[in-house]
Every structure is written in C-alpha cells, then in structure tokens.
Protein backbone atom coordinates (compact mmCIF):
# COMPACT_ATOMS: atom_id res chain seq x y z
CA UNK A 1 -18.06 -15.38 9.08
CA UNK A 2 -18.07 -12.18 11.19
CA UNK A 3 -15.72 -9.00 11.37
CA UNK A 4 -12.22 -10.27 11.33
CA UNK A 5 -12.68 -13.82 10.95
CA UNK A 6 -14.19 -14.43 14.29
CA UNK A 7 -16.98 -16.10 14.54
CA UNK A 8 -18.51 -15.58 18.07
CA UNK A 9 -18.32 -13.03 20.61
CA UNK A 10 -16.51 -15.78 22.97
CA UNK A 11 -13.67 -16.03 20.28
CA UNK A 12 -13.26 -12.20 20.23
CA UNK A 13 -13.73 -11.95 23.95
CA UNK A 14 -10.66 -14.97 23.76
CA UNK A 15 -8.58 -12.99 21.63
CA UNK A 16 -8.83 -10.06 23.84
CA UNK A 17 -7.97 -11.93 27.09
CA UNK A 18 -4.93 -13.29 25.32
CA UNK A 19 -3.74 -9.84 23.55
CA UNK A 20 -3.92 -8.44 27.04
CA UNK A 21 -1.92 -10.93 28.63
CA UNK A 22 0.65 -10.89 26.17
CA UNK A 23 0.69 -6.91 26.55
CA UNK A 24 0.84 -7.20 29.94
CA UNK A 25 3.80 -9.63 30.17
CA UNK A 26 6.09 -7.36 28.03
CA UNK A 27 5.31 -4.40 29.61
CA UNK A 28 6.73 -6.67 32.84
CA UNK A 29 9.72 -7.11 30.97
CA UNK A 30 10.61 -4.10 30.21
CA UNK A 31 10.13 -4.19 26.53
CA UNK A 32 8.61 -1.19 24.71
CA UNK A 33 5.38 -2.35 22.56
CA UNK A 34 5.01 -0.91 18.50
CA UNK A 35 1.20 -1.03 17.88
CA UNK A 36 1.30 -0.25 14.28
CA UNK A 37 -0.70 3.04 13.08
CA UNK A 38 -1.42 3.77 16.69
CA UNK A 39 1.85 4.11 18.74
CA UNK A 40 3.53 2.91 21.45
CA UNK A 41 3.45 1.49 24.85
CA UNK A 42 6.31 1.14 27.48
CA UNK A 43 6.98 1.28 31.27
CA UNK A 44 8.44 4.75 32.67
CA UNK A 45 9.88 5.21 35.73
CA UNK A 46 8.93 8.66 37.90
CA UNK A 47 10.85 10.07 40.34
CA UNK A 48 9.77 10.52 44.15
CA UNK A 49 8.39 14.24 44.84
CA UNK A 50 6.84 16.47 47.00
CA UNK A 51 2.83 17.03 46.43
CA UNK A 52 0.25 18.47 48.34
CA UNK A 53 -2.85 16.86 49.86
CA UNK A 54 -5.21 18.97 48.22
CA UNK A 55 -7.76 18.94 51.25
CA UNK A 56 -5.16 19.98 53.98
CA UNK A 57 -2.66 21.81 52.10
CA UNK A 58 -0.21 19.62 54.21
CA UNK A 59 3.03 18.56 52.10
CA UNK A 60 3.21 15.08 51.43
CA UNK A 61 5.66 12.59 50.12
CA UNK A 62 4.78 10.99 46.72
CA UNK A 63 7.19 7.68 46.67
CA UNK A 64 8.82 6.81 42.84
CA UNK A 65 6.99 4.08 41.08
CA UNK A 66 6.17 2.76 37.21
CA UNK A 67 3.86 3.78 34.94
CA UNK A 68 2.83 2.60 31.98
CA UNK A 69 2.96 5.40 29.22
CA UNK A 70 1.36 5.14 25.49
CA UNK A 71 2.78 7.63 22.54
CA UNK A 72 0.56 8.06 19.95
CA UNK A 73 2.14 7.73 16.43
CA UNK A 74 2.11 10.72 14.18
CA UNK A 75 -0.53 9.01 11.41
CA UNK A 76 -2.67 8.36 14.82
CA UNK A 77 -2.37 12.23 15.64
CA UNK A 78 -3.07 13.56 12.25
CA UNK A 79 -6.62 11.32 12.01
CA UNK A 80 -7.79 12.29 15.23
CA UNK A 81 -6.42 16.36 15.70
C-alpha cells in the first residue's frame, strides 16, 4: 500500500481531478472553502479602476471581475515565516 492508501499514481492522479472539481464547483457557488491547517479559499469581487498600460503610459480602464483569493491560516504562517 502506498502513501495515503493509494495504490497507483492513476488513483492519486483520480483523487486530484475530483478534489479539484469539487473545489472548483464551490468556489462557483459562492461558498468560502476551510482547508484545515492551511487556510482558506473564497471568491472576491474587485472593483473597476483606472491602470496604466505600462508600455504607453496611456490610462486604461481595468473592468471589475472575480478572483479567487486564499488566506493562509495562522498555524500555516507560523511553519513557513
């Protein structure tokens, strides 16, 4: 038996492609997404802005969309900083 029960790459590789989907499909949702020890997951809304095309120096118009934001938990912090 390998590392966490699995016994082939295709049944970790499984497991993966089924975690993600899940993931994915909440995030959809709306819900916000505990990952225990590690943090959190959820999608954020930003607000349209001004920018600058960094080439040109021209202003441009940056429209509002979603993005999907992760918060590290504090135990997470503390083990890696």
């Amino acid at each position: 038996m390998g590392f966490c029960g699995l016994e082939k790459r295709s049944q970790a590789k499984e497991l993966c492609e089924d975690l993600n989907a899940l993931i994915s499909e909440c995030l959809k949702k709306g819900y916000r997404i505990p990952l225990m020890g590690l943090g959190k997951m959820y999608v954020r809304k930003s607000k349209a802005r001004m920018g600058r095309n960094p080439a040109t120096g021209e202003p441009i118009h940056i429209p509002a969309k979603k993005r999907i934001k992760f918060t590290a938990s504090k135990a997470l912090k503390e083990a890696v900083l």
